[in-house]
Protein backbone atom coordinates (compact mmCIF):
# COMPACT_ATOMS: atom_id res chain seq x y z
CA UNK A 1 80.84 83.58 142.22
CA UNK A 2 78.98 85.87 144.36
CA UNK A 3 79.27 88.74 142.02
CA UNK A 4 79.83 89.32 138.30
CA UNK A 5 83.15 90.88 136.88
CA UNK A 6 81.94 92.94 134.45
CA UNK A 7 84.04 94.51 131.51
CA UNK A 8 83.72 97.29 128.84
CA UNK A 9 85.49 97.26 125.78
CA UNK A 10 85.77 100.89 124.29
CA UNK A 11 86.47 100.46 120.36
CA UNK A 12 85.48 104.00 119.89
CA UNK A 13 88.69 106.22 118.17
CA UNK A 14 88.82 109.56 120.63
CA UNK A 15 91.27 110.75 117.99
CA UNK A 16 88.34 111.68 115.70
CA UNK A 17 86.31 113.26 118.71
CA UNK A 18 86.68 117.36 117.57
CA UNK A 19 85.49 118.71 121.05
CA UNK A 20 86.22 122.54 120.92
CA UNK A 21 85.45 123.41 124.08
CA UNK A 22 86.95 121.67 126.80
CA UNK A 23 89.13 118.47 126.86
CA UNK A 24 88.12 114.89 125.82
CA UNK A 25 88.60 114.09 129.49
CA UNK A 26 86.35 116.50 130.90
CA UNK A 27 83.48 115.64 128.28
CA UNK A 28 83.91 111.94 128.52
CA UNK A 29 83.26 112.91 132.78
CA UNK A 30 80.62 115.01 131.81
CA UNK A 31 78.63 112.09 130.55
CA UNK A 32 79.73 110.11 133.53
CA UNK A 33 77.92 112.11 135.60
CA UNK A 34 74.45 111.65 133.81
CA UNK A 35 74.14 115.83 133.99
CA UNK A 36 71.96 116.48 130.80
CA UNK A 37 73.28 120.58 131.05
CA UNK A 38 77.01 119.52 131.35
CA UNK A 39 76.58 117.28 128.87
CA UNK A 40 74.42 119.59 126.60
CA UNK A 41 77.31 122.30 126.78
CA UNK A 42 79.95 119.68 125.36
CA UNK A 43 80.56 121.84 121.64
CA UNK A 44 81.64 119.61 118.92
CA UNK A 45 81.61 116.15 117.30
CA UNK A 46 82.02 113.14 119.84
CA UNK A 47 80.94 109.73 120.62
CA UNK A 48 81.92 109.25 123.82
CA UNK A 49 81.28 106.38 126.66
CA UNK A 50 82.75 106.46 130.53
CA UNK A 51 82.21 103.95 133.33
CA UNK A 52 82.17 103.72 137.06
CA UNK A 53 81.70 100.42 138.77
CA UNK A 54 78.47 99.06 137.25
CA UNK A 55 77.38 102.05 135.85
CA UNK A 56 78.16 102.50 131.96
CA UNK A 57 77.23 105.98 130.27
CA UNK A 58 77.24 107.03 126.51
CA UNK A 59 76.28 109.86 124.37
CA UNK A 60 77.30 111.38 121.04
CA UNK A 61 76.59 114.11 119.00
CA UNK A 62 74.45 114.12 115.43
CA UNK A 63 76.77 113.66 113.26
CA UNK A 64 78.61 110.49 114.89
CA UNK A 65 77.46 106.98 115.15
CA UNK A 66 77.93 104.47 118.46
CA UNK A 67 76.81 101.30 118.27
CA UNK A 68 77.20 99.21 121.69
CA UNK A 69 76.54 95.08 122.19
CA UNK A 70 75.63 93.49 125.22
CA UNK A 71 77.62 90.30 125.69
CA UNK A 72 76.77 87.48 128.22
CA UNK A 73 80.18 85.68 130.11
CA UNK A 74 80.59 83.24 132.52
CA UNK A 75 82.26 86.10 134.52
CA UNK A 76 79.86 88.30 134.08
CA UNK A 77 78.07 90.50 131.04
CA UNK A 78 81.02 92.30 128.81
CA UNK A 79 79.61 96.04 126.72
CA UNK A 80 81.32 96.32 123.41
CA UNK A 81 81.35 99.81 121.66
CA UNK A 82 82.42 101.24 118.65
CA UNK A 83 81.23 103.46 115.75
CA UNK A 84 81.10 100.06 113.09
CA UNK A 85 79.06 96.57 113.67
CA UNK A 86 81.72 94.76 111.84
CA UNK A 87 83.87 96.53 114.40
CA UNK A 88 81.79 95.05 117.38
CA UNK A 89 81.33 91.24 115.64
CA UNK A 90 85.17 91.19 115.24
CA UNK A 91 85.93 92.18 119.35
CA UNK A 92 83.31 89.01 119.49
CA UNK A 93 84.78 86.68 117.28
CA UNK A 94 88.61 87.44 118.93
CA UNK A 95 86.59 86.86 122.42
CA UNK A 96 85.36 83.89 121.33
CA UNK A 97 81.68 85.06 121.62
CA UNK A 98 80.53 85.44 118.20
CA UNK A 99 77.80 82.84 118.61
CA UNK A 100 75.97 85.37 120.36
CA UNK A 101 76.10 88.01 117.62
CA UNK A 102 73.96 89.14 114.75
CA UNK A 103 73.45 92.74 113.55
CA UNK A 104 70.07 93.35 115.12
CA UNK A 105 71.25 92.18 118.03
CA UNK A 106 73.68 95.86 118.39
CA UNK A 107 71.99 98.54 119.43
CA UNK A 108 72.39 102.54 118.36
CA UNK A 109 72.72 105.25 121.06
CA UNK A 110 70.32 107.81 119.72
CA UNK A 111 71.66 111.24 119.24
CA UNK A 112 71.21 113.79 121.90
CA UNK A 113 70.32 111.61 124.85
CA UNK A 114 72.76 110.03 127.47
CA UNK A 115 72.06 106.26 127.40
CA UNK A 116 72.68 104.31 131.08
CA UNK A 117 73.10 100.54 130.95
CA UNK A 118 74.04 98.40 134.43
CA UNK A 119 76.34 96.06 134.10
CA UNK A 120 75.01 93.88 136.96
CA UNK A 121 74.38 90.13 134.73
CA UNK A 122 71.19 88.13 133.78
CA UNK A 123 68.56 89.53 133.46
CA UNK A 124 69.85 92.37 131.79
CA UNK A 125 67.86 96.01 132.46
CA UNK A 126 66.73 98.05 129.98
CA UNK A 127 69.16 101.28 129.15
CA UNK A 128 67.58 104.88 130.70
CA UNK A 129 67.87 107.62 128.12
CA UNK A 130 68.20 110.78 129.44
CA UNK A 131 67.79 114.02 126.54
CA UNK A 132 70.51 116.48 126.90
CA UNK A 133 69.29 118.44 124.00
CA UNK A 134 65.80 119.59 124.01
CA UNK A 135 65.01 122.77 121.70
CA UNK A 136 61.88 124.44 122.21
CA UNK A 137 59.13 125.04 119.51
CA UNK A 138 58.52 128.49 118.54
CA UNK A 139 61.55 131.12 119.81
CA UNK A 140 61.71 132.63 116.98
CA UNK A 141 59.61 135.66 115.45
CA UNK A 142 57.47 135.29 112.75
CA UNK A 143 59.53 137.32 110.31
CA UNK A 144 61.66 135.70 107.42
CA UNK A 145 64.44 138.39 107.59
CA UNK A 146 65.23 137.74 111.56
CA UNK A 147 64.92 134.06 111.26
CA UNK A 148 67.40 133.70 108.29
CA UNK A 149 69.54 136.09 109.78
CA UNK A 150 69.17 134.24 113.44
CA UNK A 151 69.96 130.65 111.33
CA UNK A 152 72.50 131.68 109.01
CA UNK A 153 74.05 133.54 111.52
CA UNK A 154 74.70 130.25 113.46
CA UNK A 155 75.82 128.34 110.94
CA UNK A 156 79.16 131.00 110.48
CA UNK A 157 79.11 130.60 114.14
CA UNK A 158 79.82 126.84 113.60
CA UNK A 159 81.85 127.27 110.70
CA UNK A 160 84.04 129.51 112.36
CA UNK A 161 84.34 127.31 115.06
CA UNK A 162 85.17 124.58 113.34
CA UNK A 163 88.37 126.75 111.54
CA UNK A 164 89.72 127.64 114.58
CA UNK A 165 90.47 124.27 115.39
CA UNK A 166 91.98 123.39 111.85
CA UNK A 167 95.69 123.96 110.60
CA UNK A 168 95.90 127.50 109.50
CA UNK A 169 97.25 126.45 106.13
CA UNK A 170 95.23 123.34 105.35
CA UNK A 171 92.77 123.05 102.32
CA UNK A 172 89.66 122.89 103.03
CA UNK A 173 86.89 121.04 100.52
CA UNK A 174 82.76 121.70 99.88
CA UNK A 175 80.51 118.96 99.01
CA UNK A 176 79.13 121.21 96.52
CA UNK A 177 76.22 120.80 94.34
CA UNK A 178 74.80 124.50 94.42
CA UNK A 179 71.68 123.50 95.92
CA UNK A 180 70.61 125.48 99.01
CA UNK A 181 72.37 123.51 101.74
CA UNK A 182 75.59 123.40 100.04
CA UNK A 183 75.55 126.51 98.39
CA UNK A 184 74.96 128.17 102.16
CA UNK A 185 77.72 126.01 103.45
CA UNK A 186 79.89 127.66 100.73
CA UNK A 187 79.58 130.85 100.86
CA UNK A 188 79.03 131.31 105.06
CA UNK A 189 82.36 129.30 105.07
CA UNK A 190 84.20 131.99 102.23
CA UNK A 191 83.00 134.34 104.25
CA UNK A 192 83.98 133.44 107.60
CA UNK A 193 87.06 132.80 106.31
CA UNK A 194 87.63 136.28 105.08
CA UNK A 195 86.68 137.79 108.11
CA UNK A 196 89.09 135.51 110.15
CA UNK A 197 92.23 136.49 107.79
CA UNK A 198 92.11 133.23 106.39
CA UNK A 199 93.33 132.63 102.90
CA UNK A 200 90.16 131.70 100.44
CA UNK A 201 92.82 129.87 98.13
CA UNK A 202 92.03 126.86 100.56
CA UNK A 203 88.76 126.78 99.81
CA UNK A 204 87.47 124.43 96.59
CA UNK A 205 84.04 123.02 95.76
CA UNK A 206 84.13 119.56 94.61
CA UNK A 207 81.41 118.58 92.48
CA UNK A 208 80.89 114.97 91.53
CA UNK A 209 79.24 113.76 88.03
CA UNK A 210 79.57 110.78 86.54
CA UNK A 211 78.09 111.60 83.07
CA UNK A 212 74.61 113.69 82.08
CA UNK A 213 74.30 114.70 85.86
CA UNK A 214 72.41 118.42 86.88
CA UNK A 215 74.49 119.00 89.32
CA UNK A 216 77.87 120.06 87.51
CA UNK A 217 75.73 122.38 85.44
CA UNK A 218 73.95 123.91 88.22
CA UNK A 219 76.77 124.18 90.75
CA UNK A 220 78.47 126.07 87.78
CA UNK A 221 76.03 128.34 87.55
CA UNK A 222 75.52 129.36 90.89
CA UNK A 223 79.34 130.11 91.23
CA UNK A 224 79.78 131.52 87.77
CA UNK A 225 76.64 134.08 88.29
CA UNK A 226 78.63 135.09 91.88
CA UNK A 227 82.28 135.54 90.36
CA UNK A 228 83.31 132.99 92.20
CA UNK A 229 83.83 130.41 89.60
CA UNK A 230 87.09 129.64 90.34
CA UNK A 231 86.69 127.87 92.91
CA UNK A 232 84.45 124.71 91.49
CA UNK A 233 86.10 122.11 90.43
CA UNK A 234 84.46 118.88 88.88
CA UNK A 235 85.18 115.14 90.16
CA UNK A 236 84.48 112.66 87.51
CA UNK A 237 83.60 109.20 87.58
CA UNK A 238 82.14 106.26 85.72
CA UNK A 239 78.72 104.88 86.67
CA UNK A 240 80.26 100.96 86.35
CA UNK A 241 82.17 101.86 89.66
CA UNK A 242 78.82 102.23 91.29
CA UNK A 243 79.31 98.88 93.87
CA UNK A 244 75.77 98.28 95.85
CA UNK A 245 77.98 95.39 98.03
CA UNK A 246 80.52 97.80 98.73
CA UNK A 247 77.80 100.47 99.90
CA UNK A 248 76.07 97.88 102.04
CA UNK A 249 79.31 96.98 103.69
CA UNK A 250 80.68 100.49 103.89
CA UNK A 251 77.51 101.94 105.63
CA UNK A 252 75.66 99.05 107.74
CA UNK A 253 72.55 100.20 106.45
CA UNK A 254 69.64 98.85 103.94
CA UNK A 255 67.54 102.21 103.23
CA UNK A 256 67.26 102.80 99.47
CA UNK A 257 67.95 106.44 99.80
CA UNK A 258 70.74 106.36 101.92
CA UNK A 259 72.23 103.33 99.71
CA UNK A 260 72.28 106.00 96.98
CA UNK A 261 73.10 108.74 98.65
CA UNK A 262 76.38 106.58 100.24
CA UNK A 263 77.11 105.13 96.83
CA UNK A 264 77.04 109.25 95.65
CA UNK A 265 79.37 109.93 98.47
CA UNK A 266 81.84 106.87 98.22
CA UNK A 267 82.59 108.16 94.17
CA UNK A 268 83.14 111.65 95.25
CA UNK A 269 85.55 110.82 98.04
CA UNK A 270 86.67 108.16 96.27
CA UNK A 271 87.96 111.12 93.35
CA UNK A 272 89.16 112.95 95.58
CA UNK A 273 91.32 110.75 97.35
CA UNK A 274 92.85 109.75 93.82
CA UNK A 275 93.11 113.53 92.74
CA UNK A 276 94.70 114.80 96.43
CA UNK A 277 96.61 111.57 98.71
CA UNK A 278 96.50 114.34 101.17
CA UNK A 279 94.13 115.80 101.77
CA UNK A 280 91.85 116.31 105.09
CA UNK A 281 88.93 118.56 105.73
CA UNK A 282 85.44 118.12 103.69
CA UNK A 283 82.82 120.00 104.50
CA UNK A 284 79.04 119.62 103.14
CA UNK A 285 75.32 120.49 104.41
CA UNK A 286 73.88 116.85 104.86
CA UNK A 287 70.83 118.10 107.70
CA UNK A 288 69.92 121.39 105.84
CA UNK A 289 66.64 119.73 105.00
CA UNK A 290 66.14 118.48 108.51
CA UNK A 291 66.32 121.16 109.76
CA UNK A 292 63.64 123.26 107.66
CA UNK A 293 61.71 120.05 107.07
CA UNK A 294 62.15 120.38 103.14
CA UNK A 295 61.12 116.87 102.61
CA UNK A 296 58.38 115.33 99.90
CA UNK A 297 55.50 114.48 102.65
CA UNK A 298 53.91 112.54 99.64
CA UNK A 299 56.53 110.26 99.19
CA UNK A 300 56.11 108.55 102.99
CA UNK A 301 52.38 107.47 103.05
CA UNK A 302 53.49 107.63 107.37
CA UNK A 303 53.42 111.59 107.05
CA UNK A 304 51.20 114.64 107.48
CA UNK A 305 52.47 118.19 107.54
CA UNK A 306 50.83 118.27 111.21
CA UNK A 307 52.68 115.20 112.00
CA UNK A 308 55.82 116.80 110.54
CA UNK A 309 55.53 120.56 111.93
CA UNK A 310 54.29 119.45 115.21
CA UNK A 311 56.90 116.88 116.43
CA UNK A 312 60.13 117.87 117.39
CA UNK A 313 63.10 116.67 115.18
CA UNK A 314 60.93 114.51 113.45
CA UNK A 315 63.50 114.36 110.59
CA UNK A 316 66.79 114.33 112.92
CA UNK A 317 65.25 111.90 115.32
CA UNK A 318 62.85 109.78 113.53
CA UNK A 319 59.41 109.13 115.95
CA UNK A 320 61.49 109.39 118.87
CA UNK A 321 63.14 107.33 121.51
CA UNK A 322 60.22 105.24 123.42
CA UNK A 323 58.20 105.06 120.92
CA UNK A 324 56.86 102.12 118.79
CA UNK A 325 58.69 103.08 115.59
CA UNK A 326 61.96 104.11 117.09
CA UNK A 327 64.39 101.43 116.13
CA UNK A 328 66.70 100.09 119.21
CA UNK A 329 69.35 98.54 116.09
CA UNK A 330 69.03 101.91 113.82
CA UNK A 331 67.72 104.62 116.01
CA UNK A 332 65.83 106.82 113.16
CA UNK A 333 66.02 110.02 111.21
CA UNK A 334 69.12 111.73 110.54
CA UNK A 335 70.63 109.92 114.10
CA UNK A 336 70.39 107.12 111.55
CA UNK A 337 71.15 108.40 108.01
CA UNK A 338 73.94 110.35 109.30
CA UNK A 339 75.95 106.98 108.43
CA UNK A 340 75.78 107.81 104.93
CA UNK A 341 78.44 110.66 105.04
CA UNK A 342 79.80 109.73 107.79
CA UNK A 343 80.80 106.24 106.43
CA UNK A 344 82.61 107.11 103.32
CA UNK A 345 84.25 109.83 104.61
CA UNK A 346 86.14 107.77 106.95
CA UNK A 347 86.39 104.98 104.65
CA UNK A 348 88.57 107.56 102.18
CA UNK A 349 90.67 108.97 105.23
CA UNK A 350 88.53 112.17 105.12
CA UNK A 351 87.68 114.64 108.60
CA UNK A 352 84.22 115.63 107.84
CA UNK A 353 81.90 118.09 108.96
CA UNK A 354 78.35 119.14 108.44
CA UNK A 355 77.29 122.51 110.27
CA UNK A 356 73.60 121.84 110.04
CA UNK A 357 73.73 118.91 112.85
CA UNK A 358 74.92 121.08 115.33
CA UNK A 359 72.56 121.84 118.05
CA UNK A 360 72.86 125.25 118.23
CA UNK A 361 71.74 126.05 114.19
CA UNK A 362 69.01 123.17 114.87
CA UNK A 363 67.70 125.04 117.55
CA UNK A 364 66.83 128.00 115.70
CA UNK A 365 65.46 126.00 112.75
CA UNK A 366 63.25 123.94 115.50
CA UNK A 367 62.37 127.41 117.24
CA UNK A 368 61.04 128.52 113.93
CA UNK A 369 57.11 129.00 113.99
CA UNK A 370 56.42 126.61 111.02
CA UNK A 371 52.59 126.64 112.23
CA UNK A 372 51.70 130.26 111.74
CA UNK A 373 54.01 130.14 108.83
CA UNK A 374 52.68 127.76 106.46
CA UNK A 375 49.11 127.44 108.08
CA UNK A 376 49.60 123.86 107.47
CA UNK A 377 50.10 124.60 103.88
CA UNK A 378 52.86 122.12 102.47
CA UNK A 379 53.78 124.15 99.41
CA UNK A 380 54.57 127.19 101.60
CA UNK A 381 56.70 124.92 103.72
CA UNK A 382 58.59 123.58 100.83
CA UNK A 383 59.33 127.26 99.73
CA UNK A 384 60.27 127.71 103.24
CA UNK A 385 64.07 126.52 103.24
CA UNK A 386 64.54 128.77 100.51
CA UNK A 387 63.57 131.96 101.69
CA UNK A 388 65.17 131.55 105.00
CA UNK A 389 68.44 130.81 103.24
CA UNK A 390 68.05 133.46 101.24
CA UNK A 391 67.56 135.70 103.39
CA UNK A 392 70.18 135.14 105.48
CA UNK A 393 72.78 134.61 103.43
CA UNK A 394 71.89 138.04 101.96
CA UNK A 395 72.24 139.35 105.84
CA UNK A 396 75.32 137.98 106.24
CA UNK A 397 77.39 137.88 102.70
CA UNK A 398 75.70 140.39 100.50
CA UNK A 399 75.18 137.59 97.92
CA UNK A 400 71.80 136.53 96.47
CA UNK A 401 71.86 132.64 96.93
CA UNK A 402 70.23 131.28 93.41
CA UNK A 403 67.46 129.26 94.48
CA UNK A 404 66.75 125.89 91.97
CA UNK A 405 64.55 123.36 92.01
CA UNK A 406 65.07 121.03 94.28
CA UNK A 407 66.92 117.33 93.84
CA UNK A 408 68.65 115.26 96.06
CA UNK A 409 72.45 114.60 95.78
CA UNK A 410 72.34 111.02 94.21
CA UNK A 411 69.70 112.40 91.27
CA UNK A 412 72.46 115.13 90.20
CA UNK A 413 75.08 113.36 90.08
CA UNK A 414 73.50 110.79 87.39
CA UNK A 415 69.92 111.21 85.82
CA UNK A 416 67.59 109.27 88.14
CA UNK A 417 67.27 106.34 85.27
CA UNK A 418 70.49 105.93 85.06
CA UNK A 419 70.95 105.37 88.50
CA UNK A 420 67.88 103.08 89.26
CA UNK A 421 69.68 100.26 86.56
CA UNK A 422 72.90 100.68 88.48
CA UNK A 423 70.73 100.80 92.32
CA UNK A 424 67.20 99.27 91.98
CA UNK A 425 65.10 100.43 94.36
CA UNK A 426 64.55 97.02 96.53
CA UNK A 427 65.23 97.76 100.45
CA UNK A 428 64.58 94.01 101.20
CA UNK A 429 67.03 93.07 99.11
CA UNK A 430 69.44 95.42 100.15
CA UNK A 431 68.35 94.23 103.87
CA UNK A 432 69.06 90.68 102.96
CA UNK A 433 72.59 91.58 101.10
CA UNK A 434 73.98 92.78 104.24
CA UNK A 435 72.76 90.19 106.46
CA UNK A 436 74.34 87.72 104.16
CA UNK A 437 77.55 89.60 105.22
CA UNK A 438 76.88 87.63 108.47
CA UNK A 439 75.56 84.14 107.65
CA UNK A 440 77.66 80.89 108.53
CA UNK A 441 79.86 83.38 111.82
């Protein structure tokens, strides 16, 4: 042969692409043509890959994963996409390649860059990564009020959006645990909703506890002290349905937290799948603390508050692509965490949605001036997220957004005892678990 034949298998479902500005067709050419702007201006959720001749493109927003596997042939190399590794290893296996396969071995496009691979046979190149989405540091004033006003205000913007694009008359559900990030999702999405005519009978905030859990308490509270407890409702479950093996295999992923945090979400859309067979939409505010960088900087030995204010979307995009620490199988930061909504939403037939990953709320959170802010001061940046939120939700709804201590998802839906004897906190383990998955293809 004096020239390879080379192939692309796109696995990717474009039915779940919810592009709400121009066509799928016209995005997917958009990243064709490698233009970071056109690209940057797609608005949405998408994963999307295109190809012409030898050239393969790819890009994808936040909140969606792509996973892509080189394969060699004696025709020549074959690209294998999808959003799922068990997705890529069975294309393999009905190819009769799986020899070549093992999880590490797939690759993650990293959010908000345009990854280029050449199809042109052995050696392989490496992929170019292009950044479509590059917020600057520092565009917004130094004044609480404008800021929550300027990041609250984009959120509705994205919430509103998002509606327009939805079935006038279908329900719509909040991951709700009445913590900041879901307790701003809730009430900017009530009140969009009211401004757009829409009917707040849609609306419902799902709370999950399985037994002694803060959260049911606390998200009761916040709603009950607003009048608007009516519109909470509990989703129970046991602790013994807690199944690590199920996690592992619904997510792809070993980290403890998002293990947990998967496990949290798989019982809550797991209730409400039983509770409603038909229902849709879910919304929830998984990249609130991304965005405002309301993370425990004592808990990762790897962090500094200067190493955490002064690179950009250190918490959406891990150490960044190029560098020593960014993973080619995981990516890192939210680009890889995402997974653990995004997995067991789609696992229960769900159409998520999580307003903080879009780029145009993290761009005013990354344009805030955390420096002159906190003077490198972590408890002031910790209090941060809270009195930007407040703020703006005050701006926008007239409601004064209860602010409680703060506690991740999987800690308030069962006391954090509880849930270490059900998930023990052993990454390698959970590491080896899922390469087991793999062992004897």
């Amino acid at each position: 042969m004096n020239e390879y034949v080379e192939r692309l298998a796109d696995l990717l479902d474009a039915d779940i692409n919810r592009i709400t500005n121009v066509s799928t067709e016209e995005a997917r050419n958009r990243v064709l043509s490698g233009n970071a702007d056109a690209v940057r201006e797609i608005r949405g959720s998408f994963a999307l890959v295109a190809k012409q001749g030898k050239t393969v493109r790819m890009a994808r927003s936040l909140d969606r994963p792509m996973r892509y596997f080189l394969a060699k042939r004696h025709e020549g190399p074959a690209l294998v996409v999808a959003d799922r590794i068990d997705a890529i290893h069975a294309w393999l296996k009905a190819e009769g390649l799986a020899d070549q396969f093992h999880p590490s071995y797939t690759r993650m496009v990293p959010a908000h860059h345009i990854v280029e691979i050449q199809l042109i046979g052995c050696p392989d190149p490496d992929p170019v990564y292009t950044r479509f989405f590059n917020p600057r540091f520092n565009q917004q004033p130094k004044d609480l009020d404008a800021i929550g006003r300027n990041y609250i205000g984009a959120l509705a913007d994205e919430i509103a959006d998002w509606l327009r694009h939805q079935p006038e008359s279908e329900p719509v559900g909040v991951c709700f645990s009445g913590g900041i990030d879901s307790g701003a999702v809730f009430l900017t999405t009530l009140h969009v909703m009211k401004s757009m005519g829409m009917s707040p009978s849609r609306l419902k905030a799902f709370t999950l506890d399985l037994g002694q859990g803060e959260d049911l308490k606390q998200a009761r509270g916040f709603l009950e002290g607003l009048g608007l407890g009516m519109f909470l409702e509990s989703i129970e479950g046991s602790p013994e349905a807690l199944n690590v093996d199920e996690t592992l295999r619904t997510i792809e992923d070993y980290k403890t937290l998002d293990v947990e945090c998967a496990s949290m979400g798989l019982a809550l859309c797991r209730g409400i799948r039983e509770r409603y067979p038909d229902w849709r939409l879910l919304i929830d505010g998984d990249g609130g603390d991304e965005n405002l960088k309301d993370y425990p900087i004592e808990e990762n030995p790897e962090l500094t508050i200067r190493s955490v204010v002064h690179n950009q979307m250190l918490y959406q995009e891990g150490w960044g692509v190029g560098k020593i620490k960014h993973s080619l199988t995981y990516s890192g930061g939210l680009s890889r965490g995402y997974v653990r909504t995004y997995a067991p939403t789609r696992k229960h037939g769900f159409d998520g949605f999580s307003p903080f990953t879009r780029p145009s709320v993290i761009e005013v959170a990354e344009g805030i001036p955390f420096i002159d802010l906190t003077q490198y001061d972590v408890p002031t940046l910790y209090s941060l997220k809270g009195e930007v939120v407040k703020r703006g939700i005050k701006a926008l709804t007239g409601h004064d957004i209860p602010i409680f201590p703060k506690r991740r998802f999987q800690h308030g839906a069962l006391p954090k005892q509880d849930l270490r004897t059900r998930i023990p906190d052993q990454e390698s383990h959970f590491r080896r678990k899922f390469l087991s998955l793999y062992q004897g293809e």
